[in-house]
N, C-alpha and C. Protein backbone atom coordinates (compact mmCIF):
# COMPACT_ATOMS: atom_id res chain seq x y z
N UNK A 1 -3.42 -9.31 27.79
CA UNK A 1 -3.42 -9.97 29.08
C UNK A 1 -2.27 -9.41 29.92
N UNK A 2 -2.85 -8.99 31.03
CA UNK A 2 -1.42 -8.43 32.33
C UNK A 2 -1.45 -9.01 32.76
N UNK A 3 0.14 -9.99 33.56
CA UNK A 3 0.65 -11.01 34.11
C UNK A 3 1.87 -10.11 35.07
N UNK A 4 1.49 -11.26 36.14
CA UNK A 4 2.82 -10.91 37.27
C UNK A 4 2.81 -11.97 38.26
N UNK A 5 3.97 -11.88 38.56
CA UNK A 5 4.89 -13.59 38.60
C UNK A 5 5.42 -12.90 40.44
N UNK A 6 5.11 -13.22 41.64
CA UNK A 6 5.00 -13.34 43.11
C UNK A 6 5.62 -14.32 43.53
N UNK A 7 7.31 -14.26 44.38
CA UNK A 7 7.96 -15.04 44.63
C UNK A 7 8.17 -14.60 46.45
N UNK A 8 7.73 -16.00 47.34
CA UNK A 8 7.67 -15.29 48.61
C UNK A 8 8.40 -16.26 49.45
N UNK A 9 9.41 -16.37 49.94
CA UNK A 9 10.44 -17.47 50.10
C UNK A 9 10.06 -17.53 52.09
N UNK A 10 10.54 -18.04 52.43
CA UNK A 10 9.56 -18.64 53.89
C UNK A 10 8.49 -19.14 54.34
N UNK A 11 7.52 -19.46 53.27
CA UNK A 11 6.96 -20.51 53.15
C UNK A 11 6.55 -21.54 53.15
N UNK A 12 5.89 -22.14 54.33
CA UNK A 12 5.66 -23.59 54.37
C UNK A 12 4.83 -24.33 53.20
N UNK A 13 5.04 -25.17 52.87
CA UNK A 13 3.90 -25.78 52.07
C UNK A 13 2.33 -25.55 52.78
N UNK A 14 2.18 -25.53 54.28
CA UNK A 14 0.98 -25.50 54.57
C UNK A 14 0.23 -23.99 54.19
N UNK A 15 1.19 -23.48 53.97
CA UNK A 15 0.39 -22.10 53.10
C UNK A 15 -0.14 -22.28 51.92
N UNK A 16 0.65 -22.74 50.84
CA UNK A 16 0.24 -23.14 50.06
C UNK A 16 -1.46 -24.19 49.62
N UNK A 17 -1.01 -25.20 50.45
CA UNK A 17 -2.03 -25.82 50.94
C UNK A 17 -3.83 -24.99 51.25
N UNK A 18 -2.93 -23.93 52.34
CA UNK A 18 -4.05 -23.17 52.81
C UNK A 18 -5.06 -22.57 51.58
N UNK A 19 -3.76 -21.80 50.56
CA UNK A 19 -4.97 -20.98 49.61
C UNK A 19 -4.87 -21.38 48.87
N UNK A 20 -4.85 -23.00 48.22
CA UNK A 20 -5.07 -23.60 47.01
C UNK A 20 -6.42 -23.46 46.97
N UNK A 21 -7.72 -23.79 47.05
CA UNK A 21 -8.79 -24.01 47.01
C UNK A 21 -9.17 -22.72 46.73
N UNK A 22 -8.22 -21.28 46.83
CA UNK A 22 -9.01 -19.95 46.26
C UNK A 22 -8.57 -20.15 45.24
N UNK A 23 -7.83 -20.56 44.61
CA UNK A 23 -7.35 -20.97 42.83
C UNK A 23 -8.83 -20.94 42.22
N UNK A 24 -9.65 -21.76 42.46
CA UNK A 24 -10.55 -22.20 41.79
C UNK A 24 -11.80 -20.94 41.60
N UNK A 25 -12.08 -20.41 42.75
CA UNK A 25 -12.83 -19.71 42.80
C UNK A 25 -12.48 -17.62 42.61
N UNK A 26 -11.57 -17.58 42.26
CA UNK A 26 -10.54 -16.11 41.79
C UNK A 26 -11.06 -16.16 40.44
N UNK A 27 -11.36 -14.53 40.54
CA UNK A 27 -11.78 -13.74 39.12
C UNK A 27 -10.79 -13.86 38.08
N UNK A 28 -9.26 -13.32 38.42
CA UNK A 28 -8.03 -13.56 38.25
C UNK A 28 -8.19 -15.35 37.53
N UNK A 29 -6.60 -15.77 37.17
CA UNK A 29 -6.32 -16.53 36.81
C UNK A 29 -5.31 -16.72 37.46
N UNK A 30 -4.80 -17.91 38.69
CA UNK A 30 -3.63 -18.02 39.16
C UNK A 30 -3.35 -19.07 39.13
N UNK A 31 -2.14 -19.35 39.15
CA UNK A 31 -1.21 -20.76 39.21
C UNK A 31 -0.05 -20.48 40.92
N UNK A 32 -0.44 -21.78 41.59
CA UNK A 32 0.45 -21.58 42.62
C UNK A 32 1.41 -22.77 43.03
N UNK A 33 2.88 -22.72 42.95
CA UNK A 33 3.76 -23.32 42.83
C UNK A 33 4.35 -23.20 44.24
N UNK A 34 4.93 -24.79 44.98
CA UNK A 34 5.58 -24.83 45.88
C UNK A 34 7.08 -25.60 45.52
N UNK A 35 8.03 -24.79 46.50
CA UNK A 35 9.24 -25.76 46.12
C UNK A 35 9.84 -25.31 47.42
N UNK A 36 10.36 -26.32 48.46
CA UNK A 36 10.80 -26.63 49.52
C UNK A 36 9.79 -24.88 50.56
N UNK A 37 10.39 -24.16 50.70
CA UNK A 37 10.15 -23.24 51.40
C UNK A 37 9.59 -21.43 50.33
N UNK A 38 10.21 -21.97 49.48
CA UNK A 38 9.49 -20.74 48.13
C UNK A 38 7.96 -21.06 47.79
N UNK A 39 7.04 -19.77 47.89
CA UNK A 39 6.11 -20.19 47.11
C UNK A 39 5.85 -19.17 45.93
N UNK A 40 5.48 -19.77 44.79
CA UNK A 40 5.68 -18.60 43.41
C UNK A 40 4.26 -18.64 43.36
N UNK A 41 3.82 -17.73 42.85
CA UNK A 41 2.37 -17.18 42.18
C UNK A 41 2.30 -16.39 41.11
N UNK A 42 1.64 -17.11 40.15
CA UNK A 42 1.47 -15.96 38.99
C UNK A 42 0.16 -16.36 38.59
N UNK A 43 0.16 -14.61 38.52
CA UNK A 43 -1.75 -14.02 38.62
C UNK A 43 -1.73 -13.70 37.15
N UNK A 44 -3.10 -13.91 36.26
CA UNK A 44 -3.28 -12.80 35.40
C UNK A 44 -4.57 -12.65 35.65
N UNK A 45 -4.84 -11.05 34.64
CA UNK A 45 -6.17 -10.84 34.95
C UNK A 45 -6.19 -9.86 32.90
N UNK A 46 -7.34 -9.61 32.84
CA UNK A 46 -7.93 -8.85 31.83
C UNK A 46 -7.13 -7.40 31.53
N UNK A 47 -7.16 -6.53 32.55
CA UNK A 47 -6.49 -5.37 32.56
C UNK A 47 -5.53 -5.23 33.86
N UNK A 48 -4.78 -4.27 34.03
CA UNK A 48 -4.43 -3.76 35.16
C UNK A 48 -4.95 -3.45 36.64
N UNK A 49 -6.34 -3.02 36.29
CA UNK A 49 -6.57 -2.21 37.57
C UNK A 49 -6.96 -4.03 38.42
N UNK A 50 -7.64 -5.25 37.51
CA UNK A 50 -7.83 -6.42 37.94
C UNK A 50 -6.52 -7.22 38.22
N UNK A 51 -5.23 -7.22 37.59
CA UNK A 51 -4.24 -7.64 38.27
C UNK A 51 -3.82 -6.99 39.34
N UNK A 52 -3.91 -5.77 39.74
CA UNK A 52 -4.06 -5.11 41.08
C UNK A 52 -4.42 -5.38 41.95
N UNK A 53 -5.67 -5.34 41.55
CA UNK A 53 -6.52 -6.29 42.72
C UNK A 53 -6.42 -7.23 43.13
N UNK A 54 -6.08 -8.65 42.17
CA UNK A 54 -5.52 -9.85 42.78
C UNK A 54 -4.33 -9.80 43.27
N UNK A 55 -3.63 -8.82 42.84
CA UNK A 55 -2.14 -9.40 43.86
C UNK A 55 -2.78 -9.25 45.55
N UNK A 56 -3.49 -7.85 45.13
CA UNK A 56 -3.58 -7.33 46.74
C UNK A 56 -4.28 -8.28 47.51
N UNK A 57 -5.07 -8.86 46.85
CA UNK A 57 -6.01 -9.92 47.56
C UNK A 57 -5.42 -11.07 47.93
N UNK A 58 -4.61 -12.01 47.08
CA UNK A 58 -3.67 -12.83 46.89
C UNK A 58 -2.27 -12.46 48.52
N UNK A 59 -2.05 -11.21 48.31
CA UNK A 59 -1.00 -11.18 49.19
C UNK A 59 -1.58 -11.21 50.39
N UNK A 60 -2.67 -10.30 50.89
CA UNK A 60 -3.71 -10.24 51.96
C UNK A 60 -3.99 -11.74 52.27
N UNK A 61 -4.30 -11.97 51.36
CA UNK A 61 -4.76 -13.69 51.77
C UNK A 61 -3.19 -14.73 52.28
N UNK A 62 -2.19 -14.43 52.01
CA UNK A 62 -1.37 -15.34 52.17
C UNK A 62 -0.40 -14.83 53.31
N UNK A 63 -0.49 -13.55 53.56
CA UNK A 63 -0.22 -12.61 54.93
C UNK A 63 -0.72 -13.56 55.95
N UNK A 64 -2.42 -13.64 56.06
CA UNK A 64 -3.04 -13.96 57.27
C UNK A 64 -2.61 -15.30 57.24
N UNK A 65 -2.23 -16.46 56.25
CA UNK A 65 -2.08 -17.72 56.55
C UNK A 65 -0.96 -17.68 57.56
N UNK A 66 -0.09 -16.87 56.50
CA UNK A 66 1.31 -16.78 57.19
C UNK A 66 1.46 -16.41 59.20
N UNK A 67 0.51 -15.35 59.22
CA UNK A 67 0.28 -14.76 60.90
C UNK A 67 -0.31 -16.12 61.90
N UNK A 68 -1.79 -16.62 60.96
CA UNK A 68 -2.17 -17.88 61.76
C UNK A 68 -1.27 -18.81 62.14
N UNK A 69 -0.26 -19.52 61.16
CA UNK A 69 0.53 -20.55 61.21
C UNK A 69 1.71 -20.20 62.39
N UNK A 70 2.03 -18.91 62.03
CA UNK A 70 2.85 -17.86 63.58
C UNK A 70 2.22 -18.20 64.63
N UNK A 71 0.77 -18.11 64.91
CA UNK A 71 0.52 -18.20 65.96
C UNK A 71 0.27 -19.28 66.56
N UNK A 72 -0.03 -20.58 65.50
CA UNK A 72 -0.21 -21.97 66.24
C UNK A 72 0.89 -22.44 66.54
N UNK A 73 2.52 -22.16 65.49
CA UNK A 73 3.69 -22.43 66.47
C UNK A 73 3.88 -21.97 67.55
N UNK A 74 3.66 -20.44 68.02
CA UNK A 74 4.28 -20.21 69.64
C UNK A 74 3.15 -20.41 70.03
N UNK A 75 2.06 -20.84 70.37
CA UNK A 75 1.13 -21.27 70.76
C UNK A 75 0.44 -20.00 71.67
């Protein structure tokens, strides 16, 4: 099993929030942890080239929360 542990500090909980519900439905195996403004993620997957992929997807996905939430503050 390949594991890797994603620590991304500026973080609202509403991110979190945002991509809980892909937990469930990811090829991957992830656990996603909030604590004040940190959010941790740790992915595993079968091999490498599939933990690859989920980070990239995982980070892609938590990028755009991050840009949306940018943009509903300055409106």
């Amino acid at each position: 099993m390949n594991r890797a542990e994603i620590v991304i500090e500026g973080c609202s909980p509403d991110i979190a929030n945002s991509v809980q519900p892909e937990i469930e439905t990811s090829i991957s195996r992830a656990k996603l942890y909030q604590s004040g403004e940190k959010l941790r993620l740790e992915i595993e997957a079968e091999d490498v080239s599939d933990l690859r992929a989920a980070i990239n997807s995982w980070l892609r996905l938590i990028k755009m929360c991050v840009e949306v939430e940018e943009v509903l503050e300055n409106g």
